[in-house]
C-alpha atoms as a PDB file:
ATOM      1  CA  UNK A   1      73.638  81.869  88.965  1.00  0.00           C
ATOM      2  CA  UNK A   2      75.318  81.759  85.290  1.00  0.00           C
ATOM      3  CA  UNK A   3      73.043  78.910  84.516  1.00  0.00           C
ATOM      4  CA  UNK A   4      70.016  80.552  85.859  1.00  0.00           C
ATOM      5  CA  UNK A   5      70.779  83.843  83.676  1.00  0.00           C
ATOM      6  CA  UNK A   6      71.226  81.926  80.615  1.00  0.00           C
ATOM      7  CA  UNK A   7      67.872  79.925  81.055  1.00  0.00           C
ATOM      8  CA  UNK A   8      65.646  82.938  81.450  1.00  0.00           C
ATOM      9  CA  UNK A   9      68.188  84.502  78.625  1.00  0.00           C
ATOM     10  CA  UNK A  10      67.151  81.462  76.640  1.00  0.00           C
ATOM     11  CA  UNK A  11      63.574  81.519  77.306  1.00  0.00           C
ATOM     12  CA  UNK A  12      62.983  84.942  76.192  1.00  0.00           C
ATOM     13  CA  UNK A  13      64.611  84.595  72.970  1.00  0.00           C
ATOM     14  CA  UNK A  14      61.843  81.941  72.028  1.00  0.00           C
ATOM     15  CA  UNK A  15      58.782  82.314  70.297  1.00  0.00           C
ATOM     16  CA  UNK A  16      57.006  80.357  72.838  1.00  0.00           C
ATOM     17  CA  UNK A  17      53.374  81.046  73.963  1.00  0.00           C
ATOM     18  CA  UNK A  18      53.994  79.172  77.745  1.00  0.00           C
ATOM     19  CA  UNK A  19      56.997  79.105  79.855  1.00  0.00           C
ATOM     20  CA  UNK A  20      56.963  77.662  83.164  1.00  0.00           C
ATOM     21  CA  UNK A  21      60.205  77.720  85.206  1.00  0.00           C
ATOM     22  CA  UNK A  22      60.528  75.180  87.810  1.00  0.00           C
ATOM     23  CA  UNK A  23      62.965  74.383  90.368  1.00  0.00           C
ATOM     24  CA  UNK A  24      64.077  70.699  90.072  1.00  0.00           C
ATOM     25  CA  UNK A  25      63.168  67.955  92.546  1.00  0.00           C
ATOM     26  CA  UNK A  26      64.920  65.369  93.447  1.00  0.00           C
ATOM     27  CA  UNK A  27      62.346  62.414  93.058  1.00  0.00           C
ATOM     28  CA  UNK A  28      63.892  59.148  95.159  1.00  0.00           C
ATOM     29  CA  UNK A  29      65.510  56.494  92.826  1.00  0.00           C
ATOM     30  CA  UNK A  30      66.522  59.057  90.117  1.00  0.00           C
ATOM     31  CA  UNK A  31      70.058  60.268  89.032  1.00  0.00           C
ATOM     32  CA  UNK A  32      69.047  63.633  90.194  1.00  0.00           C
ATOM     33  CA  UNK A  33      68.456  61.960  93.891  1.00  0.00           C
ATOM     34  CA  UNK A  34      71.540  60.021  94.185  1.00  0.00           C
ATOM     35  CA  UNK A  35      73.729  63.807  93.182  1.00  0.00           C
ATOM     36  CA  UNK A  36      71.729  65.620  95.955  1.00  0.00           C
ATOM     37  CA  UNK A  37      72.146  62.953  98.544  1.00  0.00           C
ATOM     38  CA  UNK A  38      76.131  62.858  97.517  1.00  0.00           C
ATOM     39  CA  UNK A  39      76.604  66.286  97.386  1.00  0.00           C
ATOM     40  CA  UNK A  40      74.253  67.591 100.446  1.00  0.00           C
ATOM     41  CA  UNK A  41      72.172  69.379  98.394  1.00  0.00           C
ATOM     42  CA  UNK A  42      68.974  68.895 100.658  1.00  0.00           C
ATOM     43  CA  UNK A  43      67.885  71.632 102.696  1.00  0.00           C
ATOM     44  CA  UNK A  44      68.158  71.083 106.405  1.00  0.00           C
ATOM     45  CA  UNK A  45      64.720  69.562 107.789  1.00  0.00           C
ATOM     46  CA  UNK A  46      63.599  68.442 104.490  1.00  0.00           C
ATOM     47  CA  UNK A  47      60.211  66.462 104.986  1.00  0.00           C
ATOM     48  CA  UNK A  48      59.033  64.950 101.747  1.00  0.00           C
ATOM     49  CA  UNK A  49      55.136  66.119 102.041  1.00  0.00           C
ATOM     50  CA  UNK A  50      56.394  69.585 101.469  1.00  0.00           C
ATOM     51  CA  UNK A  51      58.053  68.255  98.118  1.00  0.00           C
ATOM     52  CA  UNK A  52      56.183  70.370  95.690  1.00  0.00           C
ATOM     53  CA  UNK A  53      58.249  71.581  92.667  1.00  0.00           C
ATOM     54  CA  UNK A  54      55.139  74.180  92.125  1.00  0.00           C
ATOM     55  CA  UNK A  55      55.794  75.600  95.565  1.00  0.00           C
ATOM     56  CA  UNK A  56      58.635  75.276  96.889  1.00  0.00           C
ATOM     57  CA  UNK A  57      62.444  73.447  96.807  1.00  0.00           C
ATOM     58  CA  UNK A  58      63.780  70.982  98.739  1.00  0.00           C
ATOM     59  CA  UNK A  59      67.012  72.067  97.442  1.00  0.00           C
ATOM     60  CA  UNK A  60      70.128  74.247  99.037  1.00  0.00           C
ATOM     61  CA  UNK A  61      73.273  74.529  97.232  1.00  0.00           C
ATOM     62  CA  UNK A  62      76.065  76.220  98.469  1.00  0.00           C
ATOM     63  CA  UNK A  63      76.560  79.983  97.955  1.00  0.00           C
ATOM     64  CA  UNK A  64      72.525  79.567  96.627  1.00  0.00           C
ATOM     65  CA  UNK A  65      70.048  79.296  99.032  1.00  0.00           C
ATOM     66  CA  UNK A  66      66.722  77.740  98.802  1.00  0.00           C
ATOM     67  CA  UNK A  67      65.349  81.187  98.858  1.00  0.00           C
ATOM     68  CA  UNK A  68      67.482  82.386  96.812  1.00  0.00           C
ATOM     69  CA  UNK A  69      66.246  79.119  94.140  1.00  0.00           C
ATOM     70  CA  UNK A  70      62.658  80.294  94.441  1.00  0.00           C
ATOM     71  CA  UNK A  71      63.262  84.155  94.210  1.00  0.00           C
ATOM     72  CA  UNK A  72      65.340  83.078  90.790  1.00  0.00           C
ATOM     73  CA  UNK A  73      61.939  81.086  90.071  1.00  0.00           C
ATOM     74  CA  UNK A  74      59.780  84.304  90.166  1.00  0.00           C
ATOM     75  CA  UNK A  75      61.860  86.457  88.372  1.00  0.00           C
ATOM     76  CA  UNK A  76      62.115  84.030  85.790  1.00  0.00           C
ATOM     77  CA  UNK A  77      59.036  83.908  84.968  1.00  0.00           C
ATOM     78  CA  UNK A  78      58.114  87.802  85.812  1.00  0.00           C
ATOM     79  CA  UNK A  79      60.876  88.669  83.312  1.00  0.00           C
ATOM     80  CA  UNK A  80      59.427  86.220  80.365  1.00  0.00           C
ATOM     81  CA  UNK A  81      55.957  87.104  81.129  1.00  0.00           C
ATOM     82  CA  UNK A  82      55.912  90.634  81.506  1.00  0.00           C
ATOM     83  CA  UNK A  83      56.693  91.261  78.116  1.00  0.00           C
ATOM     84  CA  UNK A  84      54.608  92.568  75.103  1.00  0.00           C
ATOM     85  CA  UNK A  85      54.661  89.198  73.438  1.00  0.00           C
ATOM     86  CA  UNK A  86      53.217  87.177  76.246  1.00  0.00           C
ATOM     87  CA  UNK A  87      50.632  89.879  77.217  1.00  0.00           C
ATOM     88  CA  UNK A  88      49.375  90.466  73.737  1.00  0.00           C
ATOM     89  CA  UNK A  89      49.250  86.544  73.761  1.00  0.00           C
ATOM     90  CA  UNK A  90      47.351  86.414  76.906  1.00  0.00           C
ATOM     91  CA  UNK A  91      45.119  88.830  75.812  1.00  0.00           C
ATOM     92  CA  UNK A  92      44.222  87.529  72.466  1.00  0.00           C
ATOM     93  CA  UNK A  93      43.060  84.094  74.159  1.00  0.00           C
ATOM     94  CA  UNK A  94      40.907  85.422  76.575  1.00  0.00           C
ATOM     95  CA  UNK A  95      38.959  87.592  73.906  1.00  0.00           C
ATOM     96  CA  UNK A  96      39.071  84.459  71.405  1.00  0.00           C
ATOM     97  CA  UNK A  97      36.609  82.346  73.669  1.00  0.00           C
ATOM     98  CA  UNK A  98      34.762  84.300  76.289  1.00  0.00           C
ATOM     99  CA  UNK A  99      33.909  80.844  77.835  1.00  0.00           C
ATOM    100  CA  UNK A 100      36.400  80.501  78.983  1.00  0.00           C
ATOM    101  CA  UNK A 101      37.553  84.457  80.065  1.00  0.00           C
ATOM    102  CA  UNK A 102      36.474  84.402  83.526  1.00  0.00           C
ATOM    103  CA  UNK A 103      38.523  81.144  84.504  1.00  0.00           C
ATOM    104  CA  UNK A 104      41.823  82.581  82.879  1.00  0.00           C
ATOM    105  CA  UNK A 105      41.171  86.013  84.377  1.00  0.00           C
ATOM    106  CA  UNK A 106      41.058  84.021  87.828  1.00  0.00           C
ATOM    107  CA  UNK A 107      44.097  81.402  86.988  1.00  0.00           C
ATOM    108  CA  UNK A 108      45.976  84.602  85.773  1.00  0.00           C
ATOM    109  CA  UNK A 109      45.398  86.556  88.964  1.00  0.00           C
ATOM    110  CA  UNK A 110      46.097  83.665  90.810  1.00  0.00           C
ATOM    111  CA  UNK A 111      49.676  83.466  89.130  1.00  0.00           C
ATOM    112  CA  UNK A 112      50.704  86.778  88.994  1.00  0.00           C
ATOM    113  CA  UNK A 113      50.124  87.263  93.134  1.00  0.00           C
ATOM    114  CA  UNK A 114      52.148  83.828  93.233  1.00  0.00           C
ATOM    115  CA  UNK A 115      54.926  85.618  91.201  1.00  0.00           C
ATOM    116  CA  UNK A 116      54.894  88.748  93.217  1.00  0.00           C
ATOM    117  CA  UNK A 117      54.999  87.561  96.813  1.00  0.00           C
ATOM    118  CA  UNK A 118      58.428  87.673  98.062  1.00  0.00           C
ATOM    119  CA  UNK A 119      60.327  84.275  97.838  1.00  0.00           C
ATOM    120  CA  UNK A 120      59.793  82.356 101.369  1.00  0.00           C
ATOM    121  CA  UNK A 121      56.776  83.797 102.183  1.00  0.00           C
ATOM    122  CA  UNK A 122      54.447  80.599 101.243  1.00  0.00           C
ATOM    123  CA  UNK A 123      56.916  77.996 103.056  1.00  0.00           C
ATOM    124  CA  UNK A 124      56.553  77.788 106.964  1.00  0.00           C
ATOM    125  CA  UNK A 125      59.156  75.742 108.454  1.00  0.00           C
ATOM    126  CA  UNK A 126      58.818  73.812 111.473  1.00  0.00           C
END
């Protein structure tokens, strides 16, 4: 939880025009893999179609649940977002080229639903 606090800390303190906050996945044959296998990090019935670091975690740690990973993931990115920078940023692209206005009006609605459906509600688990 310390870790996640300091990243979004982190994030917000830079004068970045993007942030996107993912939850890390363990690809096969990668340090990362060989930790989570070790340590039992995977989430009970993991099935690797649903492997989709946009949409989801594979990933349970103890005393952090995979819920818990993905609520983190929203708020992260709610929190940097949702601020006068990143607006005002927003907004100046979409009246810079009004080509393109309608597609980032639709990717940004798309987004911000993503970000404010509860955590879990997108994953069905069989």
């Amino acid at each position: 939880m310390e870790t996640i606090r300091q990243t979004i800390d982190f994030a917000k303190s830079l004068p970045l025009e993007l942030a996107l906050f993912h939850i890390a996945a363990p690809y096969p044959g990668t340090p990362f893999f060989f930790e989570v296998v070790e340590k039992g990090w995977f989430r009970e019935g993991t099935r690797w179609e649903e492997v989709d670091m946009d949409k989801g975690t594979v990933l349970q740690y103890p005393g952090l649940s995979a819920e818990e990973l993905m609520y983190w993931q929203k708020r992260a990115f709610r929190e940097w977002a949702m601020r006068p920078g990143p607006v005002w940023t927003y907004l100046q692209m979409l009246a810079s080229d009004r080509r393109t206005f309608k597609r980032a009006v639709r990717v940004g609605l798309e987004h911000l639903r993503w970000a404010l459906v509860p955590a879990g509600a997108h994953a069905s688990r069989s």
